[in-house]
Protein backbone atom coordinates (compact mmCIF):
# COMPACT_ATOMS: atom_id res chain seq x y z
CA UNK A 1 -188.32 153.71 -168.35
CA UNK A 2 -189.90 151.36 -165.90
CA UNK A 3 -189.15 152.58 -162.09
CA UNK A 4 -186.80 149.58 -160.77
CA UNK A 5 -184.39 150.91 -163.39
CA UNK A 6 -184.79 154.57 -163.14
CA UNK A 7 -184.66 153.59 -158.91
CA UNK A 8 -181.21 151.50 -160.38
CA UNK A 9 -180.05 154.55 -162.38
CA UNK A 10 -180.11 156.85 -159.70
CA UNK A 11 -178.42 154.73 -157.54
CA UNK A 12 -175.42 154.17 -159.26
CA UNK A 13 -175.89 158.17 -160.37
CA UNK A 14 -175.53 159.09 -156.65
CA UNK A 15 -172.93 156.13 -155.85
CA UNK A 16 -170.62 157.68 -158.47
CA UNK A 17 -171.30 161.16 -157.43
CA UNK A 18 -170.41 161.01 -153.64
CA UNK A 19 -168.40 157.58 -153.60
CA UNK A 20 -165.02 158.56 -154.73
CA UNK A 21 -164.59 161.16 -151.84
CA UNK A 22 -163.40 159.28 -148.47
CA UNK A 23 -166.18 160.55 -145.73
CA UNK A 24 -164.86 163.44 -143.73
CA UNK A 25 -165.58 162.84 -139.86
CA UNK A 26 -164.68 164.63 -136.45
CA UNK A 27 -165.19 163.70 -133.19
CA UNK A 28 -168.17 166.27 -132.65
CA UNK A 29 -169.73 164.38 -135.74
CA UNK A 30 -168.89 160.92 -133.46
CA UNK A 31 -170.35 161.82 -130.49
CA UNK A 32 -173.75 162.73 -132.13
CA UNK A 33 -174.19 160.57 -135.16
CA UNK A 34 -173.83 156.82 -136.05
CA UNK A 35 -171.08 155.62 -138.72
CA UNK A 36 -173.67 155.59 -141.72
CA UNK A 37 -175.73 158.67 -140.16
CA UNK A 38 -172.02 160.47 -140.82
CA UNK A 39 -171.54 158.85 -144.71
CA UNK A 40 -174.89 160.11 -144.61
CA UNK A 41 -174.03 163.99 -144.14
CA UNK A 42 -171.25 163.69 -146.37
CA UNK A 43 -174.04 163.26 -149.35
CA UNK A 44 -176.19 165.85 -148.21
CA UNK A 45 -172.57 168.24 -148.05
CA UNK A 46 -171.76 166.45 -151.28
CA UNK A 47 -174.74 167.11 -153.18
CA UNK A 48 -175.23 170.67 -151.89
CA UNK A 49 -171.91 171.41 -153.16
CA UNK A 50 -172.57 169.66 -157.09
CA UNK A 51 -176.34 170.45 -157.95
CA UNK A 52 -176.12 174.18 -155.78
CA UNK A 53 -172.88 175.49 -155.97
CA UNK A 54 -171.99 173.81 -159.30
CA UNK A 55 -168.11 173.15 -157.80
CA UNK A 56 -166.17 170.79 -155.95
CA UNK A 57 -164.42 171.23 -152.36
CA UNK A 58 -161.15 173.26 -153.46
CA UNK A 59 -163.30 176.07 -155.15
CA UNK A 60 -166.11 176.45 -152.15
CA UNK A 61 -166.05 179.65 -151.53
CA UNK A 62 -165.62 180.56 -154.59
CA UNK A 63 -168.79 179.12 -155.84
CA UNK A 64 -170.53 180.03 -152.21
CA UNK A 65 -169.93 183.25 -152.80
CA UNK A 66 -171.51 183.52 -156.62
CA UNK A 67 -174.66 181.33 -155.54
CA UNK A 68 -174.87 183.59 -152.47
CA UNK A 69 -174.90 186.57 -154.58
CA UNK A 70 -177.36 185.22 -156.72
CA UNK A 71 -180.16 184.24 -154.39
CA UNK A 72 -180.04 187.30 -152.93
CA UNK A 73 -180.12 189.24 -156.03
CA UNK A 74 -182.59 186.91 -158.28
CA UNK A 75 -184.38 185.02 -155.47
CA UNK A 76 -183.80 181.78 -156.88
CA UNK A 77 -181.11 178.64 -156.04
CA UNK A 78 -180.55 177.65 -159.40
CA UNK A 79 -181.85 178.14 -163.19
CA UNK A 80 -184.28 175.57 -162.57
CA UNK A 81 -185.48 175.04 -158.96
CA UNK A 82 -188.24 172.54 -159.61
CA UNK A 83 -185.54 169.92 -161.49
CA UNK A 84 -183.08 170.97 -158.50
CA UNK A 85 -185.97 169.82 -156.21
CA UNK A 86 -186.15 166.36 -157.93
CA UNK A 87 -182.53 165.78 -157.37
CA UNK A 88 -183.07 166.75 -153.82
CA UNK A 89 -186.00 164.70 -153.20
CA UNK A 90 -183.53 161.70 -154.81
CA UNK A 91 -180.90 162.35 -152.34
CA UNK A 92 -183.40 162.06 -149.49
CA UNK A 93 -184.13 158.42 -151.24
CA UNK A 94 -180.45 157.80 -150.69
CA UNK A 95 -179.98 158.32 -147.24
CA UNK A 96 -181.37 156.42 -144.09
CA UNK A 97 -183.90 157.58 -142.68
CA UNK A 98 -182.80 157.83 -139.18
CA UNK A 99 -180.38 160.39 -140.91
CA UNK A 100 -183.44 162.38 -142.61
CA UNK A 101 -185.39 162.65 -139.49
CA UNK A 102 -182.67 163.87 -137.10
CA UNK A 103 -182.24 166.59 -139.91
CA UNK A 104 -185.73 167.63 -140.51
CA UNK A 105 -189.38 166.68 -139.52
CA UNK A 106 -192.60 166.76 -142.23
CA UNK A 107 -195.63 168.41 -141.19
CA UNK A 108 -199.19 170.08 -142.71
CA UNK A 109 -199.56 173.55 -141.41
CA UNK A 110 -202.70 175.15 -139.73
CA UNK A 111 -204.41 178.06 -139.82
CA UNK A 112 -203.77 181.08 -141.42
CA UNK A 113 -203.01 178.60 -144.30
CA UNK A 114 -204.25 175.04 -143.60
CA UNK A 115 -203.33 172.19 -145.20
CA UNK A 116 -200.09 172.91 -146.44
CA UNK A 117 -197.28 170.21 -147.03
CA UNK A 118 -193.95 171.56 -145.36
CA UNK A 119 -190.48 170.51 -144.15
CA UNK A 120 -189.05 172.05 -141.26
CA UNK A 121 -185.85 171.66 -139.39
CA UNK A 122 -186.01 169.65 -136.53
CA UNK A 123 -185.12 171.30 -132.95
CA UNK A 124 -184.67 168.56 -130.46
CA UNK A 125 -182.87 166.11 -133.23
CA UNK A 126 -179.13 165.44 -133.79
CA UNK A 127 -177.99 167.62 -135.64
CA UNK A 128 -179.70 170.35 -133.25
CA UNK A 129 -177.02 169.05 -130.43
CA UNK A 130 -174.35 168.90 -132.96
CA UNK A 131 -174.93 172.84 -133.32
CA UNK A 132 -175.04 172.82 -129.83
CA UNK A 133 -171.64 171.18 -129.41
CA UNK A 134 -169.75 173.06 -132.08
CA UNK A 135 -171.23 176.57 -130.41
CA UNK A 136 -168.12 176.50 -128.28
CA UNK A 137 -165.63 176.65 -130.87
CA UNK A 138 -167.72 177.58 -134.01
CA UNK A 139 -168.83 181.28 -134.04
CA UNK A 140 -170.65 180.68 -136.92
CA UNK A 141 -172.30 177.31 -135.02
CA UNK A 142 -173.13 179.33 -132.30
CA UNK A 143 -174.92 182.15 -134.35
CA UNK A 144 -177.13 179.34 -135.67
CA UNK A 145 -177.58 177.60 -132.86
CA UNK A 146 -178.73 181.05 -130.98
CA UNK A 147 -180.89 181.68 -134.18
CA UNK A 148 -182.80 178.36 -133.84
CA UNK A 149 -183.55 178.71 -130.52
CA UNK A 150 -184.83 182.44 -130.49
CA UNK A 151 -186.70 181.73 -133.93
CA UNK A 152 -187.56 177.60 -133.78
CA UNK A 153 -186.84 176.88 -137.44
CA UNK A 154 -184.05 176.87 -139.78
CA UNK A 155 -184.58 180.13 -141.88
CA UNK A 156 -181.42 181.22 -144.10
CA UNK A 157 -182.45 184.71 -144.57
CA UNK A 158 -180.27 185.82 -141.77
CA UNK A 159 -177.21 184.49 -143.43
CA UNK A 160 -177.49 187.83 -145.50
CA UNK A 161 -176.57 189.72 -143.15
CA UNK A 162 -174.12 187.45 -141.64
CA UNK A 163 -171.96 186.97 -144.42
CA UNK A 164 -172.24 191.07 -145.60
CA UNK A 165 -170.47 191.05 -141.61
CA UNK A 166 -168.47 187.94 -141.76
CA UNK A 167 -167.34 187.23 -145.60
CA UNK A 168 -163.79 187.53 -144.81
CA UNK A 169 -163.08 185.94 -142.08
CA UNK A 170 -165.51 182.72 -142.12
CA UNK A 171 -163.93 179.11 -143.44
CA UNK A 172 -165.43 178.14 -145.96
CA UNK A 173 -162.62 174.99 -146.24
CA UNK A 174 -164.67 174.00 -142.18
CA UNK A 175 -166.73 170.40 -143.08
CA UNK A 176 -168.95 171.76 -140.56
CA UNK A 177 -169.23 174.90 -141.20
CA UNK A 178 -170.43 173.85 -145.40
CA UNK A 179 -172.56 170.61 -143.96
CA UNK A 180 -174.48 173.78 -141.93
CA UNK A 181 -174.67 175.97 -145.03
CA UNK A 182 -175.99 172.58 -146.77
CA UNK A 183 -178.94 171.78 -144.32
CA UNK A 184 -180.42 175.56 -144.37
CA UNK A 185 -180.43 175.96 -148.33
CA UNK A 186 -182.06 172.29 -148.50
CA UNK A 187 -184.19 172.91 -146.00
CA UNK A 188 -185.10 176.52 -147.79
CA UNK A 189 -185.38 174.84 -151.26
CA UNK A 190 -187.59 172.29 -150.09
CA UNK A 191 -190.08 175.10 -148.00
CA UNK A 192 -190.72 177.17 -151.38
CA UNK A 193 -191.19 173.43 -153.40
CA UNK A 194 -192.85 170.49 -152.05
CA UNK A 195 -196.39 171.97 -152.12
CA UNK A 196 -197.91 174.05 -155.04
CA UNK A 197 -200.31 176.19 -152.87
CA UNK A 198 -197.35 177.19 -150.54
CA UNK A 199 -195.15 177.79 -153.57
CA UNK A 200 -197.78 179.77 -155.51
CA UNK A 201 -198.78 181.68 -152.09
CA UNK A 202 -194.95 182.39 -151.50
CA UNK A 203 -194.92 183.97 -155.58
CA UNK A 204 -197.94 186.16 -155.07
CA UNK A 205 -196.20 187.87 -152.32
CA UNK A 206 -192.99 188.74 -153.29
CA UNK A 207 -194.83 189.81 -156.67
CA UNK A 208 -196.58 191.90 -154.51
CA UNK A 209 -194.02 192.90 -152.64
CA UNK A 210 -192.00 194.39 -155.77
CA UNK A 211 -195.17 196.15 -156.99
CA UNK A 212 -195.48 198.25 -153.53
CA UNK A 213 -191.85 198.72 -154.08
CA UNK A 214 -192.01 199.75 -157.43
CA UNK A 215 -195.24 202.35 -156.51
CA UNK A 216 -193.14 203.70 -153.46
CA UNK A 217 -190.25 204.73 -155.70
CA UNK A 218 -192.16 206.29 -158.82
């Protein structure tokens, strides 16, 4: 397939997918984001609920819950991460990039590992300030707003323990609070994906790491 109609394809794939929903909005949302930046975070909260969770809005947490339960348990975000990856890197296609880079900023790391591709969440962009804004009636806002700016990135590992603490009582039917569970897993998927040394480094240590656990408990 030539790649104006596979470009085509996925257009139309993507306008189906996330066009029959009306764009949720909020005045939070308004005061931080343009009109298409907003239809713009409605596909990324769109897509994370299709190609992650594998549901639709009325069964969130629900299917939260289950993919929760399974990254923690089997370390992965879906049965195949690298095709899940594609789709991602399709969505990004679909979205302005003003959008993308108030999200997230690209980078090659330094030493101890030079010259490694990553994507990292972005700490002085828009969606930063949204967290920002919602931290005075969003607990769950505020904890990852607070997170960010003791830690600097967007790391979803403490969302363990916050949901072991806060399973019951967190709303899972909140637009903000999936659009935030949206932008950590993306921005998690694409750290162990876009580049093969990073991916293969990240492997070797949690291999490792099972082996010292598996010694430790003979």
């Amino acid at each position: 397939m030539k790649l104006g109609a596979r470009s085509f394809l996925i257009g139309v794939f993507i306008l189906v997918l996330f066009g029959c929903r009306k764009n949720f909005s909020s005045p939070e949302l308004k005061r931080h984001f343009t009109t298409v930046e907003i239809e713009d975070l409605n596909k990324i909260n769109d897509f994370f609920i299709v190609e992650f969770l594998k549901s639709d809005q009325k069964k969130f947490k629900e299917a939260f819950l289950s993919f929760n339960h399974t990254l923690v348990f089997k370390g992965q975000f879906s049965d195949n991460d690298e095709l899940l990856y594609k789709k991602q890197k399709e969505l990004y296609n679909s979205i302005s990039k003003s959008t993308f880079n108030e999200i997230w900023e690209l980078g090659i790391s330094g030493p101890p590992f030079p010259d490694e591709a990553y994507m990292n969440g972005k700490t002085n962009g828009k969606f930063y300030t949204l967290l920002k804004d919602l931290s005075d009636s969003n607990e769950f806002a505020k904890a990852c707003y607070e997170r960010i700016e003791r830690t600097g990135d967007y790391n979803p590992l403490f969302l363990d323990a916050y949901f072991n603490y806060n399973r019951d009582n967190f709303d899972y039917d909140d637009f903000h609070n999936q659009l935030i569970l949206a932008i950590y897993y993306l921005t998690a998927l694409d750290d162990s994906e876009r580049d093969p040394k990073r991916k293969k480094r990240f492997e070797d240590f949690k291999e490792k790491a099972k082996l010292d656990f598996e010694r430790r408990n003979q």
